[in-house]
Protein backbone atom coordinates (compact mmCIF):
# COMPACT_ATOMS: atom_id res chain seq x y z
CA UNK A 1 85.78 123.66 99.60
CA UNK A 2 88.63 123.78 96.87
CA UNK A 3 87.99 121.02 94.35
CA UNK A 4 90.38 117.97 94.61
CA UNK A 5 91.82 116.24 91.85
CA UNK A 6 91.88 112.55 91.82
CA UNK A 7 92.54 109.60 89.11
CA UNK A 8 92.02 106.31 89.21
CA UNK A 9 94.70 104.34 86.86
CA UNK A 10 92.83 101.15 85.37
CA UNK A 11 89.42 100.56 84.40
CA UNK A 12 88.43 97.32 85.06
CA UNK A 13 85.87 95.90 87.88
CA UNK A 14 88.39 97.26 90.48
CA UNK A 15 89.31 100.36 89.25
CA UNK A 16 85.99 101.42 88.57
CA UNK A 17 84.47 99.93 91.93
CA UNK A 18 86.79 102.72 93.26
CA UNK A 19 86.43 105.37 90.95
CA UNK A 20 82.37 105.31 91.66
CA UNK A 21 82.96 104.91 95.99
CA UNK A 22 85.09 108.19 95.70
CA UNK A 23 82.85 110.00 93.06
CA UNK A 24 79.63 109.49 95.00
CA UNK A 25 81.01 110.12 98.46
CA UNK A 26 83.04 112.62 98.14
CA UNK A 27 81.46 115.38 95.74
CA UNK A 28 84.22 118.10 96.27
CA UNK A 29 86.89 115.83 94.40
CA UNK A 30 86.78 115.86 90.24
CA UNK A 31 87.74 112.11 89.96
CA UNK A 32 89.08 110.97 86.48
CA UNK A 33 89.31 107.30 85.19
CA UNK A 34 92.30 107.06 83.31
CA UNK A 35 93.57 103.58 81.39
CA UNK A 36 94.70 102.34 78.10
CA UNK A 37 92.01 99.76 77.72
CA UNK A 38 88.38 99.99 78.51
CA UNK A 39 85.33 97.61 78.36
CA UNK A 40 85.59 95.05 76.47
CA UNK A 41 89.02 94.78 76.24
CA UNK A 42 90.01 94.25 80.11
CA UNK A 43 91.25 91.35 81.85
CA UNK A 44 87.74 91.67 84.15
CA UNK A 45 85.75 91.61 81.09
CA UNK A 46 86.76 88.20 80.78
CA UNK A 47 86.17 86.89 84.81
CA UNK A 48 83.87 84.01 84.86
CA UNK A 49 82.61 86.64 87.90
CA UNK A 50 81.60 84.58 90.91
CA UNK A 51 81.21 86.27 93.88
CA UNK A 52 83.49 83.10 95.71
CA UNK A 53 85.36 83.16 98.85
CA UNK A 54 88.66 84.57 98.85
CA UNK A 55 92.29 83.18 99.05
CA UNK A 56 95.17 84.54 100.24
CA UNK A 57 97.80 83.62 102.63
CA UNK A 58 98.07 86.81 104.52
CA UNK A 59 94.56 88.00 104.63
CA UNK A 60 92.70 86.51 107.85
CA UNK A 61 89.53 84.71 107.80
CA UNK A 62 88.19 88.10 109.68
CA UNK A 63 89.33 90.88 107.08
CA UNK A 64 88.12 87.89 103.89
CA UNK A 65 85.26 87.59 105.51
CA UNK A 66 84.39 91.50 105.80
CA UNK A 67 85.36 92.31 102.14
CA UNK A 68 83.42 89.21 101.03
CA UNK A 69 80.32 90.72 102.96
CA UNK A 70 80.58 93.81 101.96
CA UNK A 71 80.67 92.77 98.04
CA UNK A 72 77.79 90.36 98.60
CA UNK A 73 75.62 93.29 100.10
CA UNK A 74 76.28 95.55 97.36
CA UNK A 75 75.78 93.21 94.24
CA UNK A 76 72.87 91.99 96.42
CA UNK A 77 71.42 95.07 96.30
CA UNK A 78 72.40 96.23 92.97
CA UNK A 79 69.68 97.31 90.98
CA UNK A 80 71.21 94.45 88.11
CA UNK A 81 69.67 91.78 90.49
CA UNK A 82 66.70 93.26 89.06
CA UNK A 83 67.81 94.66 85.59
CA UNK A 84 69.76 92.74 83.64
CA UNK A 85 71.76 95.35 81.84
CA UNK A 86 73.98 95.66 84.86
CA UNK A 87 75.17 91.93 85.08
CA UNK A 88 74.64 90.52 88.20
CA UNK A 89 72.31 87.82 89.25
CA UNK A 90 71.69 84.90 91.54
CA UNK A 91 73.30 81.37 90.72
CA UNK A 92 72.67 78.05 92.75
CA UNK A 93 74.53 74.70 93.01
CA UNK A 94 77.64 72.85 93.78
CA UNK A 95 81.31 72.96 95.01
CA UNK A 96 82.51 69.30 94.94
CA UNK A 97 85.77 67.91 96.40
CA UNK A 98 87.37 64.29 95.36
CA UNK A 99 88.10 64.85 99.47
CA UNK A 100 86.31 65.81 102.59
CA UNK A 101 88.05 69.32 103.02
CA UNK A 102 90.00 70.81 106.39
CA UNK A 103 86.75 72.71 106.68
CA UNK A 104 83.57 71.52 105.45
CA UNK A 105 81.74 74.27 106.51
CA UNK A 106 84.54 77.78 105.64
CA UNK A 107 83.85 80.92 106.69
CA UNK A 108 81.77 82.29 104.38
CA UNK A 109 79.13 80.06 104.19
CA UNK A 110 76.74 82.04 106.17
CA UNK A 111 77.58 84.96 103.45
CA UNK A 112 76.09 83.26 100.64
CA UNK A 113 72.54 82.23 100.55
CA UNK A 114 71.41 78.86 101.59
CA UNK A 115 74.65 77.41 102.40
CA UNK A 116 74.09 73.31 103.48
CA UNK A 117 76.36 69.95 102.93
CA UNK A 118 75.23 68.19 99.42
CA UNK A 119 73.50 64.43 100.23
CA UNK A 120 75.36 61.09 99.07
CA UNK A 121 72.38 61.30 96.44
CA UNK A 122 73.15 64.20 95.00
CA UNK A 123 76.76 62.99 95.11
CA UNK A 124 76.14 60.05 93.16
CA UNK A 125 76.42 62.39 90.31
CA UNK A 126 79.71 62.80 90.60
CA UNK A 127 81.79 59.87 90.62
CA UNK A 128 85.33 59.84 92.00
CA UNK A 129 84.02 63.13 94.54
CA UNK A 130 83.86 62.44 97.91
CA UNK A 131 81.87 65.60 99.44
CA UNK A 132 80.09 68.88 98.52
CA UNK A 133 78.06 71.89 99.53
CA UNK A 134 75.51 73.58 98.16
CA UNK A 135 74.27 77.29 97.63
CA UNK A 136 72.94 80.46 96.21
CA UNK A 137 75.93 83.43 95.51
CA UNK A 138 75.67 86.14 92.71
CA UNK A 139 76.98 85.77 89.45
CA UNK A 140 78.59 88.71 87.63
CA UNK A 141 78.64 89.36 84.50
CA UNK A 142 81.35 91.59 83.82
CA UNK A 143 80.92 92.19 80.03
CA UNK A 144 77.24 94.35 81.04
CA UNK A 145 78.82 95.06 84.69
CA UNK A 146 81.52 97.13 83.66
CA UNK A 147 79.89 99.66 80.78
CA UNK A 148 77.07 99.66 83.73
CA UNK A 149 79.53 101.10 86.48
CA UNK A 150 80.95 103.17 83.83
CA UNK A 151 77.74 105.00 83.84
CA UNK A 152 76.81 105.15 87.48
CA UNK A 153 80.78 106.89 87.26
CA UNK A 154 80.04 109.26 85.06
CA UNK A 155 76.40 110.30 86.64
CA UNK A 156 78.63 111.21 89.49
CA UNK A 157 79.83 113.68 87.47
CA UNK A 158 83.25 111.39 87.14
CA UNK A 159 85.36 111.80 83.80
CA UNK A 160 87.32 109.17 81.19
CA UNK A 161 89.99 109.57 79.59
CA UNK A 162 92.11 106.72 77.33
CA UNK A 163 95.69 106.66 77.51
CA UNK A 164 98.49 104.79 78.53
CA UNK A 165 100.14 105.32 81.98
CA UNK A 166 103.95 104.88 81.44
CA UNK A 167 104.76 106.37 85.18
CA UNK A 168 102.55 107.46 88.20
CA UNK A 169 104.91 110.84 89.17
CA UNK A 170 104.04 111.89 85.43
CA UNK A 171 100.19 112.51 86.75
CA UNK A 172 101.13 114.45 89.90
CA UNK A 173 101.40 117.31 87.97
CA UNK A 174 98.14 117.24 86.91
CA UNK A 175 96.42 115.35 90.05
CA UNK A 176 96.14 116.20 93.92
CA UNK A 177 95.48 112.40 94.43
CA UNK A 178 96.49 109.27 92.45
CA UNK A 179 94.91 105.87 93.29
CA UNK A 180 96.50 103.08 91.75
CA UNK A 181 94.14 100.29 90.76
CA UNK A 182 96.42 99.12 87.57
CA UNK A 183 96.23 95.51 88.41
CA UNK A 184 99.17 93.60 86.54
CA UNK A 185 100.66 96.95 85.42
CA UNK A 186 101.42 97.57 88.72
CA UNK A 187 104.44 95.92 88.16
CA UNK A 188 106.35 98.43 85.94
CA UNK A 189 104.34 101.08 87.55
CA UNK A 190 105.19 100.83 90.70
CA UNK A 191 108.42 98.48 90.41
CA UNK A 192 106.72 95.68 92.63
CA UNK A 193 108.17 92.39 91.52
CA UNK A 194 105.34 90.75 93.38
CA UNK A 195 103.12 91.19 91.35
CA UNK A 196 103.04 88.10 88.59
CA UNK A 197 100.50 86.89 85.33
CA UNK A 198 98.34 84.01 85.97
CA UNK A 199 96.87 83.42 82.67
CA UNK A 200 93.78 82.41 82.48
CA UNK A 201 91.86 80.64 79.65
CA UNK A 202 88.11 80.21 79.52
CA UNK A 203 85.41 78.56 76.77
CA UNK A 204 81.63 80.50 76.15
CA UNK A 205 79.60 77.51 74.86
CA UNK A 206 75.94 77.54 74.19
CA UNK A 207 74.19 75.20 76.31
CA UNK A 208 70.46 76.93 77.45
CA UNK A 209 69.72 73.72 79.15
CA UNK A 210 72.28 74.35 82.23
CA UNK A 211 70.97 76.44 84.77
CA UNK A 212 73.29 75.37 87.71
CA UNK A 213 76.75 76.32 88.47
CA UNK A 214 78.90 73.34 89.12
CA UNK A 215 82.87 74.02 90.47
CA UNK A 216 85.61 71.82 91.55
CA UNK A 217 86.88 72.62 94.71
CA UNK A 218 90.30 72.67 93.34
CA UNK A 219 89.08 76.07 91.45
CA UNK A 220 90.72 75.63 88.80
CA UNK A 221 87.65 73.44 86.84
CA UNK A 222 84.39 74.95 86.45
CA UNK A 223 81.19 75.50 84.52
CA UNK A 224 79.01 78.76 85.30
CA UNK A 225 76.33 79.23 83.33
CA UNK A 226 75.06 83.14 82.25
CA UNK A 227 73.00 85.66 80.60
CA UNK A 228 75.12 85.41 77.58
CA UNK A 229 76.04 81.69 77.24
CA UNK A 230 77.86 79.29 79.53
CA UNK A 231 81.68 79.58 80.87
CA UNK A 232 83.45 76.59 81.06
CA UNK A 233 87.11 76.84 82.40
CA UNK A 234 89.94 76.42 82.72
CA UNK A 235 93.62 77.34 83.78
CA UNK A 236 95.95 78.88 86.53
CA UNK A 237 98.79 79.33 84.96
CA UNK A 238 101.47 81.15 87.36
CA UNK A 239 104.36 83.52 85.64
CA UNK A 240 102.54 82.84 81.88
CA UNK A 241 102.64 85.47 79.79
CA UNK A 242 100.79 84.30 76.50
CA UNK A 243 97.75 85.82 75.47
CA UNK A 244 97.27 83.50 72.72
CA UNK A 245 94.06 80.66 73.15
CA UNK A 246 95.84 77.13 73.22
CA UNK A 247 94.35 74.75 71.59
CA UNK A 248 95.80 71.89 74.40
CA UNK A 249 94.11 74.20 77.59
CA UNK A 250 90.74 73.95 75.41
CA UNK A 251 90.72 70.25 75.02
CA UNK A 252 91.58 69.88 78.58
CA UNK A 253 88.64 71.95 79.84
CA UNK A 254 86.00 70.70 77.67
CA UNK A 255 87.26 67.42 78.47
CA UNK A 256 87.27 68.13 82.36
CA UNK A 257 84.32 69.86 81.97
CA UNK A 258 82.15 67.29 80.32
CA UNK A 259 82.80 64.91 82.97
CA UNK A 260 81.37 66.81 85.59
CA UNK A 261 78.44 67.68 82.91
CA UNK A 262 78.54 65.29 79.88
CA UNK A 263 75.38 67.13 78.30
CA UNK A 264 78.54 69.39 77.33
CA UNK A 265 79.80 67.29 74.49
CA UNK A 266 77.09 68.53 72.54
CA UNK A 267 77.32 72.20 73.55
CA UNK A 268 78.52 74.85 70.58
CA UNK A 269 81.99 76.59 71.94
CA UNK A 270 81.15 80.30 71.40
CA UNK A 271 83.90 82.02 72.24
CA UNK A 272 87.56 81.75 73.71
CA UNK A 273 89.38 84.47 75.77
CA UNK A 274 92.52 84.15 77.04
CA UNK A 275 93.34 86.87 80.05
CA UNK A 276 96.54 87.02 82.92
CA UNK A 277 94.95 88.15 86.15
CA UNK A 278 97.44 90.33 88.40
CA UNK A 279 98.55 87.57 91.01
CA UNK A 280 100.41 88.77 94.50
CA UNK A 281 100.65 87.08 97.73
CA UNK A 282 98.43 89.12 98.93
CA UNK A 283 96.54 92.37 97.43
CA UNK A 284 98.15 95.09 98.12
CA UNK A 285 95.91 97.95 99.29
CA UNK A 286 98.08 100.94 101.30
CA UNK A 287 99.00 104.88 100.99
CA UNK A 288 101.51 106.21 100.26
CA UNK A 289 103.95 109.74 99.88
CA UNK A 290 105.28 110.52 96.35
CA UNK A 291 107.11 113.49 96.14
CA UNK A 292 108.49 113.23 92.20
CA UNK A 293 109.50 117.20 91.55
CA UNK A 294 109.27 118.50 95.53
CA UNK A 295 105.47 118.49 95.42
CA UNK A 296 103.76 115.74 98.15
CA UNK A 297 101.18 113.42 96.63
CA UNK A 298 99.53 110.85 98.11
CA UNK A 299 98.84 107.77 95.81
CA UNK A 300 96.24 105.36 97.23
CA UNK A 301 97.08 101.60 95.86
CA UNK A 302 94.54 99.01 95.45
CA UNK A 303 95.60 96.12 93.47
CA UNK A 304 96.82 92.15 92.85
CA UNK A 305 93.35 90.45 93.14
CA UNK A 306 94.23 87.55 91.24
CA UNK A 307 91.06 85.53 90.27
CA UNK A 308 89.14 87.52 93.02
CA UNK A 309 88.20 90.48 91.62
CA UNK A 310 84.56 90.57 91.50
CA UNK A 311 84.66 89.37 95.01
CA UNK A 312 86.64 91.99 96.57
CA UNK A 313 85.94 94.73 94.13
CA UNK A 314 83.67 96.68 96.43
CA UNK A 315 85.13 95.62 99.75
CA UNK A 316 88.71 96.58 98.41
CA UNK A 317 87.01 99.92 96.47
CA UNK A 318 85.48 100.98 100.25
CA UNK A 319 88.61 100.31 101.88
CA UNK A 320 90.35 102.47 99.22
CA UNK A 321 88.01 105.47 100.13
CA UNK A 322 88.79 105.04 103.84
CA UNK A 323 92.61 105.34 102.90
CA UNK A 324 91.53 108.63 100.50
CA UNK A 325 89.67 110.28 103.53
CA UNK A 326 92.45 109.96 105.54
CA UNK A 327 94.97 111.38 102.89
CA UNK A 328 93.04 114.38 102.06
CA UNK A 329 92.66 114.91 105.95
């Protein structure tokens, strides 16, 4: 069979999720990673990486609950759940609300491990929080994760190659098959204005004693402890642009944070990072037709995770190979 050539555009959790699905099922294509930043300089570098229910508007509780499952299985299984120099691992503990939600038992809970309704003991901890749940999920860590994936890629026989993408036709000289997995880029790349930043800003902070996640159900305060320190966040931050740490957005989360856990007054901040996640209304994951200069090339788009990358990566990266099958057929 005639080799097929295929790049991926982006290299974070989601474009190489994608790149690796293609590479190891389909050996006749020659698959090439191609982005201007790599590990550790993408936004995924930077997720807190909580495999967490999804979302989004448009997406039904069905299709969530399939891509959820089918990330779950694989980080499950990955062989980091065992080694620790691919990233992933097992974290327990809470989701609290200030109110009894719509649903106090969603749709995912029999995806992650152990799921059960926290007791008015256990609540007492929490003051001003109403209700909670409890439960195992895996953990992430993208910093180890991606350089990891990066290798399974390239044992595949895949390729990388650092440069900046100014426009997808300029590759269909060069490729039989593009697959767009640019996140926020996609919005110059492929002139979708619904694609927006959230910026996001997050705290390391060394604190060994914390071995329990803890979130608020409002998702937008949290502390998940990992392999490399703590992450204490943080912000949602629609239509933001700045990349720069602000020093108001760190007050606010270690003071929101230490409320929920006041052992983290004394914790040492480590690190800040300051990232915009590629927010849509709902990811956008679809073929279609380019024909730039009369030749017919089918680009594959899988992007606008927002804050759920890690979650969908692999459920969004198999879907993505279904849509490549039925292109090259």
């Amino acid at each position: 069979m005639k080799t097929v050539r295929v790049v991926v555009v982006g290299a974070g959790v989601i474009g190489f999720s994608t790149a690796v699905c293609v590479a190891e099922a389909l050996p006749f294509c020659s698959v090439t990673v191609l982005a201007e930043k790599f590990s550790p300089d993408t936004t995924s570098d930077g997720a807190a990486g909580i495999l967490f229910a999804a979302q989004f508007p448009g997406m039904k509780h069905t299709q969530k609950k399939t891509n959820n499952k089918k990330s779950c299985i694989t980080l499950s299984k990955c062989p980091s759940v065992e080694s620790p120099e691919a990233g992933p691992f097992f974290s327990s503990r809470y989701q609290i609300f200030k109110d009894v939600p719509a649903d106090p038992k969603p749709y995912w809970s029999d995806l992650v491990i152990g799921f059960r309704l926290m007791t008015d003991r256990e609540l007492e901890r929490f003051p001003g929080y109403k209700f909670g749940q409890a439960f195992t999920t895996v953990k992430c860590e993208c910093s180890s994760y991606l350089p990891w994936l990066e290798k399974r890629f390239r044992k595949a026989g895949g390729k990388v190659q650092q440069r900046k993408v100014s426009s997808l036709h300029d590759l269909s000289d060069s490729y039989d098959l593009i697959i767009n997995c640019s996140g926020l880029g996609s919005r110059t790349l492929t002139d979708d204005p619904q694609v927006y930043p959230v910026r996001g800003q997050v705290l390391k902070v060394e604190a060994p004693w914390l071995q329990h996640f803890i979130r608020d159900g409002d998702g937008k305060t949290y502390i998940y402890p990992g392999i490399h320190g703590v992450t204490v966040g943080g912000t949602r931050q629609e239509d933001d642009w700045r990349l720069e740490v602000d020093d108001g957005d760190t007050r606010s989360i270690l003071e929101r944070c230490s409320r929920l856990e006041p052992s983290l007054s004394r914790a040492r901040v480590l690190s800040k990072w300051v990232g915009l996640r590629p927010g849509r209304r709902n990811p956008r994951l679809e073929r279609e037709l380019v024909q730039p200069r009369g030749r017919k090339v089918p680009v594959v788009h899988n992007y606008g995770h927002g804050g759920w990358g890690v979650t969908l990566a692999w459920g969004s990266a198999l879907d993505a190979l279904g849509l490549v099958r039925q292109s090259l057929s």
